[in-house]
Protein backbone atom coordinates (compact mmCIF):
# COMPACT_ATOMS: atom_id res chain seq x y z
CA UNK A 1 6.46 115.95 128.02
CA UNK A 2 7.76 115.93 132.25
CA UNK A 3 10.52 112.92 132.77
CA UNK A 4 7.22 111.17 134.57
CA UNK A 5 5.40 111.12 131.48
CA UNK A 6 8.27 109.80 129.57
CA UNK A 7 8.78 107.13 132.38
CA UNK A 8 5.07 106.41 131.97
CA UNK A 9 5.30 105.64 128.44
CA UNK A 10 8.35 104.08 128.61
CA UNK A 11 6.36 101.48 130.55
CA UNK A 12 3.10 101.14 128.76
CA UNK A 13 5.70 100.44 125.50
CA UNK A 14 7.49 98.06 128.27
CA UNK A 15 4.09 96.49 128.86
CA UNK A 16 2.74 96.38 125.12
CA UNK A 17 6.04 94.78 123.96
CA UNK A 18 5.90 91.71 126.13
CA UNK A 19 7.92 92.35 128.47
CA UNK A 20 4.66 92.73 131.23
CA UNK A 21 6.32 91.54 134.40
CA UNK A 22 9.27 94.00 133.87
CA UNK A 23 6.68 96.55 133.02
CA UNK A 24 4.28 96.13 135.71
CA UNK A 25 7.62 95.99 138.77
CA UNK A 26 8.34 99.36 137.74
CA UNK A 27 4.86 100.61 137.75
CA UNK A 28 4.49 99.52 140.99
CA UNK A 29 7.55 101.57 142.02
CA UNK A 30 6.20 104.71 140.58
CA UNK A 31 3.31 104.37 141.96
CA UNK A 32 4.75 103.93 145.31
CA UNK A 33 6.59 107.04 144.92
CA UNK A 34 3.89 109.19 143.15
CA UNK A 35 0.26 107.22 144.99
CA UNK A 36 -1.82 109.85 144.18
CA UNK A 37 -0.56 110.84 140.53
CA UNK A 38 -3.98 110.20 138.07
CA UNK A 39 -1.92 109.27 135.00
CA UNK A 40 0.29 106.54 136.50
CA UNK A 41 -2.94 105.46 138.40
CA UNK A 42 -4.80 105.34 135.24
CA UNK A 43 -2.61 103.06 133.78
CA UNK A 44 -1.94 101.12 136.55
CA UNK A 45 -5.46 99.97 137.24
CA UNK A 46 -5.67 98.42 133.44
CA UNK A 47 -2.40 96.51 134.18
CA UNK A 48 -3.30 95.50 137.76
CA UNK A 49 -6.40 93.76 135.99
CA UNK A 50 -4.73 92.13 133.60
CA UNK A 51 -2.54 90.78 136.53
CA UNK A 52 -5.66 89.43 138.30
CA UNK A 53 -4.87 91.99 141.00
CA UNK A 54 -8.39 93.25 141.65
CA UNK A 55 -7.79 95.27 144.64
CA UNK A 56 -4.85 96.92 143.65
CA UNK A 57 -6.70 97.51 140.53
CA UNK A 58 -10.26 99.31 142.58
CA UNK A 59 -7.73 101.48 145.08
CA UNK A 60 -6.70 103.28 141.82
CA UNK A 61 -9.78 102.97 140.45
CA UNK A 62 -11.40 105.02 143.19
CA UNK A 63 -8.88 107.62 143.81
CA UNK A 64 -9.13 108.19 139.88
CA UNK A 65 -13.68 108.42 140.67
CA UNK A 66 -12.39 110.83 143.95
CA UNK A 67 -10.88 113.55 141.98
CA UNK A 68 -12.99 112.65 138.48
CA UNK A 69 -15.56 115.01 137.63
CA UNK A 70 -17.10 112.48 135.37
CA UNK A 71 -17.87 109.63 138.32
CA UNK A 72 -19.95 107.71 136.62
CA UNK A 73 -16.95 106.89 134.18
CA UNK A 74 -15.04 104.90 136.93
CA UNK A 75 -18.11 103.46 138.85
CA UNK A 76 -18.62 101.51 135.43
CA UNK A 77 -15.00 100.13 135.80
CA UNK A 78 -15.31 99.11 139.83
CA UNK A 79 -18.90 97.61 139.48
CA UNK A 80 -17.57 94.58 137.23
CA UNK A 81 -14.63 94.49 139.26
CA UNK A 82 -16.77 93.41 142.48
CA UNK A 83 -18.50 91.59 140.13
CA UNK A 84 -15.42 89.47 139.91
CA UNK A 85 -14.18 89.26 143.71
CA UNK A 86 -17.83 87.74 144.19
CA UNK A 87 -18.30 91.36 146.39
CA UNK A 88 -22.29 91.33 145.22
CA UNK A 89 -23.33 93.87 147.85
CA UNK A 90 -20.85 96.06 146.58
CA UNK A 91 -21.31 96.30 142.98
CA UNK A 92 -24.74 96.55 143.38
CA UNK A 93 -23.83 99.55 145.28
CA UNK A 94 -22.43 101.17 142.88
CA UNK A 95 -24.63 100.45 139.82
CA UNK A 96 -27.13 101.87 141.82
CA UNK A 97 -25.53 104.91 142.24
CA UNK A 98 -25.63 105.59 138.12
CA UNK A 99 -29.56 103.96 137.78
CA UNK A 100 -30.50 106.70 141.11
CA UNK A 101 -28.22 109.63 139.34
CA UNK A 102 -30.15 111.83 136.66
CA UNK A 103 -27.93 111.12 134.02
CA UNK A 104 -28.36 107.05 133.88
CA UNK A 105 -26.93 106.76 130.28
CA UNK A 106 -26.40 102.91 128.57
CA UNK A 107 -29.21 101.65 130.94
CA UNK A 108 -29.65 98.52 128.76
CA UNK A 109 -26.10 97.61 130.28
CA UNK A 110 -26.59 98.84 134.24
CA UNK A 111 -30.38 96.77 133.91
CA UNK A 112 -28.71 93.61 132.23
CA UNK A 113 -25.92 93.77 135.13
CA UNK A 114 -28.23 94.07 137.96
CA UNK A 115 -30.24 91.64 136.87
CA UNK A 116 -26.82 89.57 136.77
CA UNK A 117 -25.92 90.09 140.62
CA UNK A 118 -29.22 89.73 141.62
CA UNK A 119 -29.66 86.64 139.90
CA UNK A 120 -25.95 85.47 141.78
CA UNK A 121 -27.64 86.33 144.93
CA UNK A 122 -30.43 83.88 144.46
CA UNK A 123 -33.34 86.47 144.23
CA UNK A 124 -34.96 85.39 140.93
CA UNK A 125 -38.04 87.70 141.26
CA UNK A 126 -35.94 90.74 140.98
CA UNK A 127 -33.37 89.79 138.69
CA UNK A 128 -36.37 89.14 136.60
CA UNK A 129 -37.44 92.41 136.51
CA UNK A 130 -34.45 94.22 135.57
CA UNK A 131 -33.52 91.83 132.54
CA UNK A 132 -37.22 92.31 131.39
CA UNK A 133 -36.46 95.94 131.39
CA UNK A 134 -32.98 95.04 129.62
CA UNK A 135 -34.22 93.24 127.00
CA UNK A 136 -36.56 96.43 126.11
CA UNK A 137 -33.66 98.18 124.63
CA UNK A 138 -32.89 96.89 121.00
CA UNK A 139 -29.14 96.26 121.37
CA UNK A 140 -29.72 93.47 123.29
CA UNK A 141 -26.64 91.55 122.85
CA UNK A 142 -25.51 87.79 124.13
CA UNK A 143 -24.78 87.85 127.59
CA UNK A 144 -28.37 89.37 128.09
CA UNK A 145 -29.72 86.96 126.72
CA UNK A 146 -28.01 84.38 128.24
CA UNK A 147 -28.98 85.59 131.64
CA UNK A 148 -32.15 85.61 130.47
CA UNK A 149 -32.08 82.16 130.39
CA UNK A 150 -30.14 81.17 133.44
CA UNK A 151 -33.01 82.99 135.23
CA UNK A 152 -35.79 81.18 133.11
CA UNK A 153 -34.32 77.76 134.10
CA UNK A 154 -33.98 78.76 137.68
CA UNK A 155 -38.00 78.96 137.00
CA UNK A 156 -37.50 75.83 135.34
CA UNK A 157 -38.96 77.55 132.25
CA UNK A 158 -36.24 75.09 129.99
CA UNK A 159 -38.35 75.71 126.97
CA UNK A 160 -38.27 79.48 127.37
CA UNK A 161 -34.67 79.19 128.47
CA UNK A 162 -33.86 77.19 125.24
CA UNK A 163 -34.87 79.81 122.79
CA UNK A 164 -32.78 82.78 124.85
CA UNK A 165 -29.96 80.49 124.65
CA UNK A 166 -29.95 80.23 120.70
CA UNK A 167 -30.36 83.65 120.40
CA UNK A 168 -26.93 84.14 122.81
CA UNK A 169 -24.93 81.68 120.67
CA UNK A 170 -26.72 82.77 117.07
CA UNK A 171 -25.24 86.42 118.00
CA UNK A 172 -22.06 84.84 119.07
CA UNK A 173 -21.09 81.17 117.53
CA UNK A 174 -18.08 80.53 119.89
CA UNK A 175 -20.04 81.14 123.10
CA UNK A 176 -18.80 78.62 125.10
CA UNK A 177 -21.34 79.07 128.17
CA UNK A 178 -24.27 79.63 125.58
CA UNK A 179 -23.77 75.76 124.29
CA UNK A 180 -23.34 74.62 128.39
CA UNK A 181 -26.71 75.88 128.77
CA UNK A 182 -28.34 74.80 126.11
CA UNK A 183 -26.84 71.20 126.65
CA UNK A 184 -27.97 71.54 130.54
CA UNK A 185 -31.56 72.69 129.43
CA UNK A 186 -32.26 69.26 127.35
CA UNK A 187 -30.82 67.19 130.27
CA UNK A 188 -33.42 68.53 132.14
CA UNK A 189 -35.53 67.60 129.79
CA UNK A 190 -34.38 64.33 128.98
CA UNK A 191 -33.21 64.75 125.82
CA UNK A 192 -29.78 63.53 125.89
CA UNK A 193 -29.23 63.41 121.97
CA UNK A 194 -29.54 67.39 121.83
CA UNK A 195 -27.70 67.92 125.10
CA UNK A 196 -24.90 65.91 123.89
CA UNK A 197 -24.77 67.57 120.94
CA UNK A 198 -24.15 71.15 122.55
CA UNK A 199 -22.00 69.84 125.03
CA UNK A 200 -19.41 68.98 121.91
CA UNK A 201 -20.06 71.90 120.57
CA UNK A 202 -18.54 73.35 123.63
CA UNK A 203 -16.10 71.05 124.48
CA UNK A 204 -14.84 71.65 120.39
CA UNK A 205 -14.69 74.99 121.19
CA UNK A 206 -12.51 75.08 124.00
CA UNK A 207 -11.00 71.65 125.36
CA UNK A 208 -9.49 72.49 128.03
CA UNK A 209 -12.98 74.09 129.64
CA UNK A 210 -13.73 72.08 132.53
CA UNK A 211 -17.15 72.56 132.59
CA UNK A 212 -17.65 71.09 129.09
CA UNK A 213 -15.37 67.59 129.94
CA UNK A 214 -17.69 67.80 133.45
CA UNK A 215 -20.81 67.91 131.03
């Protein structure tokens, strides 16, 4: 082991110990002495996320896809990211870039998040198309079918939104957004007692969500 790889894991111990602001102030020092090093990079994207620092977190990201020779690896980490800074344009970008490659592996999860930024940027039609082809694959799991149903009630399909709803929060019980929905869907619809209802379910879940108090 070099003295930089000791350094490196004296950090990451630093980090995983509690100590995370210490931690991350001498990351950033390394890094400023070492930029283009791809193990203290490596690490320092994951902490620069978990700081909230998204750009600090994609200019490691994509000097770690430069010098990859797995790219798609790192275009699944910077896609989300953009995802995140409300960059639509750009994630698209780059999921694009793995569904045009030959070797488009996990499509269930590059369809499902297309389908999400599309859906963002208001085209329905299209973001309709790609969760279809999502929800082909069998390990559908809750956020797909959640978006599923955001898109259906942009349609104003609530009954059809409804049942994708249940199946989000049957998979996972303590999905906040999941109950939102559901309660939003029987507003529409008028029927207060059953939007109530999964509007405390929220709210119980988390009481300090805003959008559950709001509901």
């Amino acid at each position: 082991m070099t003295a930089l790889d000791y350094k490196l894991k004296q950090i990451v111990n630093q980090f995983n110990n509690n100590d995370q602001n210490k931690a991350f102030s001498d990351l950033k020092k390394l890094i400023e002495e070492y930029p283009n090093d791809i193990k203290i990079n490596d690490v320092y994207y994951q902490i620069a996320i978990k700081f909230n620092m998204l750009d600090e977190a994609l200019k490691s990201l994509k000097l770690l896809h430069k010098f990859s020779s797995d790219k798609q690896k790192y275009i699944l980490k910077i896609y989300p990211i953009y995802i995140k800074k409300g960059e639509l344009d750009n994630s698209l970008k780059y999921i694009n870039k793995i569904l045009n490659s030959n070797n488009n592996y996990n499509n269930h999860l590059l369809y499902r998040d297309k389908a999400y930024v599309l859906y963002l940027k208001n085209d329905i039609n299209n973001s309709k198309k790609f969760i279809e082809l999502a929800l082909k694959f069998k390990q559908s799991d809750y956020f797909t079918f959640n978006i599923t149903g955001l898109i259906l009630v942009k349609l104003r399909k609530y009954y059809e939104a409804i049942s994708y709803f249940e199946k989000a929060v049957k998979i996972n019980p303590k999905y906040i957004d999941g109950y939102n929905n559901l309660g939003n869907c029987y507003y529409e619809l008028e029927d207060l007692k059953n939007s109530f209802f999964n509007y405390k379910i929220s709210y119980k879940l988390d009481k300090k969500n805003h959008t559950s108090l709001i509901n």
